[in-house]
N, C-alpha and C. Protein backbone atom coordinates (compact mmCIF):
# COMPACT_ATOMS: atom_id res chain seq x y z
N UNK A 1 -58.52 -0.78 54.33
CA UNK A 1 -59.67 0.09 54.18
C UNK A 1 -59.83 0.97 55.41
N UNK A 2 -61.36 1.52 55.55
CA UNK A 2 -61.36 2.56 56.74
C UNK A 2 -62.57 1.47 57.51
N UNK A 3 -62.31 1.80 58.98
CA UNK A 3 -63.87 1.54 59.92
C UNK A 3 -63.90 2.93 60.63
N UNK A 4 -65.26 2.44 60.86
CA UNK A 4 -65.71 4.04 61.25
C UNK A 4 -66.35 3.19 62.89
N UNK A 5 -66.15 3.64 64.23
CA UNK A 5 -66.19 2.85 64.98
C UNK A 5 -67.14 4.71 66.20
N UNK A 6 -68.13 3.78 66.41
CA UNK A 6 -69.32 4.73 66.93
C UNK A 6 -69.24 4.15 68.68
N UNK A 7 -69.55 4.81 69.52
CA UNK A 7 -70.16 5.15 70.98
C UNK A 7 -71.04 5.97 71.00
N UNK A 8 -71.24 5.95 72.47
CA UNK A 8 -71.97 6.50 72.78
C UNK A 8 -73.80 6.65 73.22
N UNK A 9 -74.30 5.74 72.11
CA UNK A 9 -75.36 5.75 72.55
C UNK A 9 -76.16 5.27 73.26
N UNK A 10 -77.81 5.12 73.65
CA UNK A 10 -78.14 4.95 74.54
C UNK A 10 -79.66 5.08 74.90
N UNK A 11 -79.89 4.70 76.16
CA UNK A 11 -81.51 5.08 76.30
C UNK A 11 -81.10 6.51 77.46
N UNK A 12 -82.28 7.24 77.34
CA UNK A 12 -81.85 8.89 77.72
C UNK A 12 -83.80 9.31 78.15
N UNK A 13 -83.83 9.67 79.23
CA UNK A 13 -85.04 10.59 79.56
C UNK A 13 -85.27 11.83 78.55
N UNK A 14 -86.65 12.05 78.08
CA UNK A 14 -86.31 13.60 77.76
C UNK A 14 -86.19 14.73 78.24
N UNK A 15 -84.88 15.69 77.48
CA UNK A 15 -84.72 16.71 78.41
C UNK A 15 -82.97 16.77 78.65
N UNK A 16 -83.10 15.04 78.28
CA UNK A 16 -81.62 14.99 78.89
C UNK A 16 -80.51 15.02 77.56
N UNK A 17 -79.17 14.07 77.58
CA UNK A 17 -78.13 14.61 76.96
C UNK A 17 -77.54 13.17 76.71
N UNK A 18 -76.45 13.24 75.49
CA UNK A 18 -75.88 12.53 75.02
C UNK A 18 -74.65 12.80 73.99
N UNK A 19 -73.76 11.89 74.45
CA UNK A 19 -72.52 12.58 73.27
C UNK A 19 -72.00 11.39 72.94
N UNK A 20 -72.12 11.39 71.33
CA UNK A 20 -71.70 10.23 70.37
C UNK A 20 -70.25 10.22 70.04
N UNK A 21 -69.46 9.42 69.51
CA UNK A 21 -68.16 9.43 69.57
C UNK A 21 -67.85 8.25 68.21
N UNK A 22 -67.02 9.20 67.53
CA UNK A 22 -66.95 8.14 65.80
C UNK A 22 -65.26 7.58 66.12
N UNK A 23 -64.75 7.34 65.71
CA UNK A 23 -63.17 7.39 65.75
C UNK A 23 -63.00 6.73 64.06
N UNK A 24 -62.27 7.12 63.29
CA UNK A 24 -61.75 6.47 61.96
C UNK A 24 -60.55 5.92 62.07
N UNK A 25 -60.21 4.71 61.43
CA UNK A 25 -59.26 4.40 61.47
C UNK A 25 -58.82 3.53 60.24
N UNK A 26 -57.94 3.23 60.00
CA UNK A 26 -57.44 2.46 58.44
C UNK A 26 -55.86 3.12 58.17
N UNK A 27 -56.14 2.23 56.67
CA UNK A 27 -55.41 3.44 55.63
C UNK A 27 -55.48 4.93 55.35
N UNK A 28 -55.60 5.40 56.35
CA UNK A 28 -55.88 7.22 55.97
C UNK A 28 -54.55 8.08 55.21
N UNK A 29 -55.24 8.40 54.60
CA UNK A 29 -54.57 9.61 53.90
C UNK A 29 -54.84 11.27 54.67
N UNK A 30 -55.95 10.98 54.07
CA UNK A 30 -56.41 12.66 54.94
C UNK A 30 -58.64 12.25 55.21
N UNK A 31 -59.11 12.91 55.86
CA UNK A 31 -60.55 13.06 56.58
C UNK A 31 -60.95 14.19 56.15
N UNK A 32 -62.01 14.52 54.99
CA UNK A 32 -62.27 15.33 54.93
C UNK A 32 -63.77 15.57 55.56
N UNK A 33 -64.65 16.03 55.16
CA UNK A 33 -66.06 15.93 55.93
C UNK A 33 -66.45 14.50 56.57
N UNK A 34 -67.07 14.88 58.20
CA UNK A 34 -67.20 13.82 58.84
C UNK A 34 -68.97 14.25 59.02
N UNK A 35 -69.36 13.14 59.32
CA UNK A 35 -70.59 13.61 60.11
C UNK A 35 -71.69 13.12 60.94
N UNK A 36 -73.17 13.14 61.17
CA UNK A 36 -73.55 12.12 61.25
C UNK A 36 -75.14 12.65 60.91
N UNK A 37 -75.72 11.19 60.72
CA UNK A 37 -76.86 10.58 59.90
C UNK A 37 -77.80 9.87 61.19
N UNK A 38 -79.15 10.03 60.44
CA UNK A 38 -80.13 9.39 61.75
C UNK A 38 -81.19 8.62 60.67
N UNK A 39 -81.54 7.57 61.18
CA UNK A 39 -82.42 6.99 60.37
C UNK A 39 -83.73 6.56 61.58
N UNK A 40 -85.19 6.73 61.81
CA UNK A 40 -85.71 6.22 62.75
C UNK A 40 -86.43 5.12 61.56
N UNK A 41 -87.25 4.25 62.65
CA UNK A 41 -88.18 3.14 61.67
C UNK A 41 -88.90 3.62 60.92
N UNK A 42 -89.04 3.26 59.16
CA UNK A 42 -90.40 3.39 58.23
C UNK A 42 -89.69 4.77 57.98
N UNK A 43 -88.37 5.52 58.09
CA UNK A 43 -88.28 6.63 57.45
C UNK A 43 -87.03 7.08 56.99
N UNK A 44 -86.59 7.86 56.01
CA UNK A 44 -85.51 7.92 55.22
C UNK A 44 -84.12 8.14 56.03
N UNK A 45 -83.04 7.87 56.30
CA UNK A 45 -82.06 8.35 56.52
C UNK A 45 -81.33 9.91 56.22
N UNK A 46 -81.29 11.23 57.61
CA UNK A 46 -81.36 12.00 57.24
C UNK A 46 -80.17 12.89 57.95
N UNK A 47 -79.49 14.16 57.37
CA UNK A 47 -78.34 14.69 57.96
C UNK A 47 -78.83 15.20 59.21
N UNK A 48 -77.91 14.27 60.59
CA UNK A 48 -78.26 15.40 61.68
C UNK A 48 -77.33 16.82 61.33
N UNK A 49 -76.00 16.13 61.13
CA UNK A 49 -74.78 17.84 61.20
C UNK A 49 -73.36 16.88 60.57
N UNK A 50 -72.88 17.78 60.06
CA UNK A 50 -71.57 17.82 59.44
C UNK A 50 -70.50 18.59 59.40
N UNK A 51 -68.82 17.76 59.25
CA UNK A 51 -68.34 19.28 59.67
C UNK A 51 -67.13 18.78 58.81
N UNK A 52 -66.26 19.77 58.04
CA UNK A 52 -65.29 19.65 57.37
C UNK A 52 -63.87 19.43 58.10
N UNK A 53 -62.65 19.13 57.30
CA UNK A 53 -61.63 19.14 58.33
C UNK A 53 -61.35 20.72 59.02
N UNK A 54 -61.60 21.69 58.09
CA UNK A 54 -61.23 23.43 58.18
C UNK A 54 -62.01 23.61 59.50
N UNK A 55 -63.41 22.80 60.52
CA UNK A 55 -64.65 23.27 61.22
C UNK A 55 -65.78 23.81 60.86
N UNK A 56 -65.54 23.56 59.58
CA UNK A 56 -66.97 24.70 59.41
C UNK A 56 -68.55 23.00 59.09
N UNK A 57 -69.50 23.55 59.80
CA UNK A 57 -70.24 22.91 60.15
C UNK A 57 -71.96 23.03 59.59
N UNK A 58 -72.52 21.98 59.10
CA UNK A 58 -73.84 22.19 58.53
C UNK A 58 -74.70 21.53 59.53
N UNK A 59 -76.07 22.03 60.06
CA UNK A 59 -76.78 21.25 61.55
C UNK A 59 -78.12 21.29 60.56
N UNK A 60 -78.72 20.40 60.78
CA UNK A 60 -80.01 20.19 60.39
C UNK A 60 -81.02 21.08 60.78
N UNK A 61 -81.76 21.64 60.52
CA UNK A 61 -83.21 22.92 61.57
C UNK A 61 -83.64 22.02 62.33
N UNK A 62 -83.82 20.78 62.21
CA UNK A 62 -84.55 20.30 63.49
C UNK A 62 -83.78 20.01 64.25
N UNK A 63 -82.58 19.83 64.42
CA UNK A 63 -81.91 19.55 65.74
C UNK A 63 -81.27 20.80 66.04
N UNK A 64 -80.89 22.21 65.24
CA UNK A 64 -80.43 23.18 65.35
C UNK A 64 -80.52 23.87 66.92
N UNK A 65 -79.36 23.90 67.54
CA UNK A 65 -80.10 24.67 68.91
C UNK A 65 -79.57 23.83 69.71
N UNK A 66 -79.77 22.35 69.21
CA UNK A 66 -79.78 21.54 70.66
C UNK A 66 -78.51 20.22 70.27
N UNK A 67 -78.23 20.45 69.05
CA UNK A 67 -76.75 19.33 68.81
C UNK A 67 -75.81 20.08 68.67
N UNK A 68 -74.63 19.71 68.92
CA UNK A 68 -73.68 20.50 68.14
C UNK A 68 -72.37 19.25 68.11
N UNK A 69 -71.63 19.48 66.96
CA UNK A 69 -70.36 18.60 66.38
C UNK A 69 -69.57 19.34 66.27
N UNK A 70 -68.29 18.58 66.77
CA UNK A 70 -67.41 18.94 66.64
C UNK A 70 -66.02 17.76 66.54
N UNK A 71 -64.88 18.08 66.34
CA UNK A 71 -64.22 17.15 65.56
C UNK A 71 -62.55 17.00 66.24
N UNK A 72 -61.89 16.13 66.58
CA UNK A 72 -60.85 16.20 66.43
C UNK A 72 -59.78 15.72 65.80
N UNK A 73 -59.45 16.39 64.98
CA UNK A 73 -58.23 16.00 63.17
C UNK A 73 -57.41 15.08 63.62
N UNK A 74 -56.51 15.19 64.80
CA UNK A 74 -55.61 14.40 65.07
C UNK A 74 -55.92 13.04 65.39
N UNK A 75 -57.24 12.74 65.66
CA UNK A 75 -57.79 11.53 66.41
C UNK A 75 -58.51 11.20 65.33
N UNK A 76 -58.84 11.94 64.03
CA UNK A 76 -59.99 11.23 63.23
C UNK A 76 -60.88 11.11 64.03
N UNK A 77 -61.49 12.04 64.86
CA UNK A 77 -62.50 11.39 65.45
C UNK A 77 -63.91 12.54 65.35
N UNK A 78 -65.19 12.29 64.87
CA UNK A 78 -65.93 13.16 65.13
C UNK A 78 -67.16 12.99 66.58
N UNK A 79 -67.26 14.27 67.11
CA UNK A 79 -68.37 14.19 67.97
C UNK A 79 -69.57 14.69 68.11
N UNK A 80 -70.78 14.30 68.77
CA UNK A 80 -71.97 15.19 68.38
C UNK A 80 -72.65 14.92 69.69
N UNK A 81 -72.98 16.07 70.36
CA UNK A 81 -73.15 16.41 71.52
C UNK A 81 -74.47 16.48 71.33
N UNK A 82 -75.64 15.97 72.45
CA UNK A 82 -76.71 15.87 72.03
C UNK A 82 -77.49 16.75 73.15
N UNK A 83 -78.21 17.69 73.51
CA UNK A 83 -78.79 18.19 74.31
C UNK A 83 -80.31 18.47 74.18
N UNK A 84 -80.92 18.53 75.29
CA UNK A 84 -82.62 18.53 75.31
C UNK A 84 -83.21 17.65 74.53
N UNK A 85 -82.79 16.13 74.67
CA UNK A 85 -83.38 15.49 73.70
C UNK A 85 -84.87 15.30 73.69
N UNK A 86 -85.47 14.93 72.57
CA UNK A 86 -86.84 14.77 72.25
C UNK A 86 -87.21 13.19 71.96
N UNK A 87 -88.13 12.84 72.49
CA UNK A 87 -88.77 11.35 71.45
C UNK A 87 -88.83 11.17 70.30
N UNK A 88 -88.76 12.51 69.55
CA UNK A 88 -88.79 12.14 68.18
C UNK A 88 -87.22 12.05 67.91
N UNK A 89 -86.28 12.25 68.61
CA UNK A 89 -84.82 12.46 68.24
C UNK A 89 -84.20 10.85 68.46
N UNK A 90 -85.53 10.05 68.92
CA UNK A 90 -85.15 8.49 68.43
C UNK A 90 -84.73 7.95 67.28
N UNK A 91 -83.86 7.40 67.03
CA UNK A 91 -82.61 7.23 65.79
C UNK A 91 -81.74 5.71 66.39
N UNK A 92 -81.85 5.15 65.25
CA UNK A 92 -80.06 4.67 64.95
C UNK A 92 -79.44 6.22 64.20
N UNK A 93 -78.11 6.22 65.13
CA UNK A 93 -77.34 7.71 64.34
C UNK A 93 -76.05 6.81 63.55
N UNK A 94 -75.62 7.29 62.91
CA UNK A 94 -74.57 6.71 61.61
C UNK A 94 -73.75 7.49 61.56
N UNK A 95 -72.83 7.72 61.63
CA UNK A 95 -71.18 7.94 61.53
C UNK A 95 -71.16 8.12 59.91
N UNK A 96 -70.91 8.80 59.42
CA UNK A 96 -70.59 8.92 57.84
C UNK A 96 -68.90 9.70 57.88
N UNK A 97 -68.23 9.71 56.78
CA UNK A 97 -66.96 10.10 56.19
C UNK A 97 -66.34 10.21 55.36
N UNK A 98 -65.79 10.98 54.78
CA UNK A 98 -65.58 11.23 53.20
C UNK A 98 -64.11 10.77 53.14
N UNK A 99 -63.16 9.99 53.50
CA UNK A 99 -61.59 9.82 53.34
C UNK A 99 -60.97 9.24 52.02
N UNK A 100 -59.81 9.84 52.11
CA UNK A 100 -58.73 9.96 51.30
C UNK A 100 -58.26 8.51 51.86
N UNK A 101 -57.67 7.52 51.45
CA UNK A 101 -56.80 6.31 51.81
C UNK A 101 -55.68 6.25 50.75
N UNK A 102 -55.11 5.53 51.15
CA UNK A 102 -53.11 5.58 50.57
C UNK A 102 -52.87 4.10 50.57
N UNK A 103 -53.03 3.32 49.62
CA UNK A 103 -52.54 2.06 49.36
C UNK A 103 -51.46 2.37 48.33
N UNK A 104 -51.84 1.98 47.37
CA UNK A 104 -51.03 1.89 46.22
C UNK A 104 -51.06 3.60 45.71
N UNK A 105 -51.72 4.21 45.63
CA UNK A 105 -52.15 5.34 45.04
C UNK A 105 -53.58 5.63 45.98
N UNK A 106 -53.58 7.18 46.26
CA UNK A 106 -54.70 8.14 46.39
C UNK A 106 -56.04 7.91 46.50
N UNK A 107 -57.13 7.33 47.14
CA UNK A 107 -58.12 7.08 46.70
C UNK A 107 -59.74 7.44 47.40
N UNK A 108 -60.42 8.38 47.43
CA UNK A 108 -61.58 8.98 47.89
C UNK A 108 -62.34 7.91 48.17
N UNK A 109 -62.70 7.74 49.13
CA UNK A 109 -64.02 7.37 49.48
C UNK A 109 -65.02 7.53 50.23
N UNK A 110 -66.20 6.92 50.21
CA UNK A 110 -67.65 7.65 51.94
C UNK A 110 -67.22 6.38 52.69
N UNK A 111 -67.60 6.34 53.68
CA UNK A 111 -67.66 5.22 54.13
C UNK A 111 -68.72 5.32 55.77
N UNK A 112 -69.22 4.44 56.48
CA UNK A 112 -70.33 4.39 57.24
C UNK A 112 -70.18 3.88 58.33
N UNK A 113 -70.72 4.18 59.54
CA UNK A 113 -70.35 3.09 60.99
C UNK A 113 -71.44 2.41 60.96
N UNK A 114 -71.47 1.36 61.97
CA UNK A 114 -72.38 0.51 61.60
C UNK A 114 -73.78 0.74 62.40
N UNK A 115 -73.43 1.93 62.83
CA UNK A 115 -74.98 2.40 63.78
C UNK A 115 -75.12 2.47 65.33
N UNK A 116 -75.13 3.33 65.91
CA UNK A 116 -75.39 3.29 67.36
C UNK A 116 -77.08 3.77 67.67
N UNK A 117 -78.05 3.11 68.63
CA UNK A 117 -78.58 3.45 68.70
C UNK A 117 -78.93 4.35 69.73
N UNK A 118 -79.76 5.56 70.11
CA UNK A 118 -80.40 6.34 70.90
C UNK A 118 -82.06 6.36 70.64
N UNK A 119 -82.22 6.23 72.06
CA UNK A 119 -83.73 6.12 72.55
C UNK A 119 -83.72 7.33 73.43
N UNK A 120 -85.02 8.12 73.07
CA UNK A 120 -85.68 8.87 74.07
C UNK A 120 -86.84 8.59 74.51
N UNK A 121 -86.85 8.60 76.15
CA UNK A 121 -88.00 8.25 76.46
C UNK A 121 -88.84 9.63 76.82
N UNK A 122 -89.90 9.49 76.96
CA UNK A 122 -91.14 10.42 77.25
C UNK A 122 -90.93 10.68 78.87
C-alpha cells in the first residue's frame, strides 16, 4: 500500500513560520494531486492548498498570502510553507494524496497521514 509520512510541525509564536514535509511511499505507480488538510477541535476538516503533479495549485482564501505548497515529483514528497502564522491557524494538518499503486494491476486511490500537529501561540 501507500504511507503518507508528515514533519514538521510544531508550537510557533505568532507572526512566525513553519514548513511541513509529507514524503509518500509504497507501491507507487504515479502521485497525482497531493495536498494538505487542517482540522482544529469541534470543527470540520478543511483544504489548506493543493497541488497537482503538472504544479498547478489551489490555496484556501484564508490562508492565501501566507502558505504556499509546493512539491517534489521525484521524492513524492509535498511541502507547505507556513508564514505569518495566526492562532486561529491552530490545526492538526493532514497530508492527503490521490495515488496510482501497481500490484497486480493499476489501482487509484486517496490516502491520509496520520496528522502533524501545529500550535500558534498569541
Amino acid at each position: 500500500q501507500v504511507q503518507l509520512v508528515e514533519s514538521g510541525g510544531g508550537l510557533v509564536q505568532a507572526g512566525g513560520s513553519l514548513r511541513l514535509s509529507c514524503a509518500a511511499s509504497g507501491s507507487i505507480f504515479s502521485v497525482n494531486v497531493m495536498g494538505w488538510y487542517r482540522q482544529a477541535p469541534g470543527k470540520q476538516r478543511e483544504l489548506g492548498a493543493s497541488i497537482t503533479s503538472g504544479g498547478s495549485s489551489n490555496v484556501a482564501d484564508s490562508v492565501k498570502g501566507r502558505f504556499t505548497i509546493s512539491r517534489d515529483n521525484a521524492k513524492n514528497t509535498v511541502y507547505l510553507q507556513m508564514n505569518s502564522l495566526k492562532p486561529e491557524d491552530t490545526s492538526v494538518y493532514y497530508c492527503n494524496a490521490d495515488v496510482t499503486t501497481v500490484h497486480i494491476r493499476l489501482m487509484k486511490g486517496e490516502y491520509w497521514g496520520q496528522g502533524t500537529q501545529v500550535t500558534v501561540s498569541s
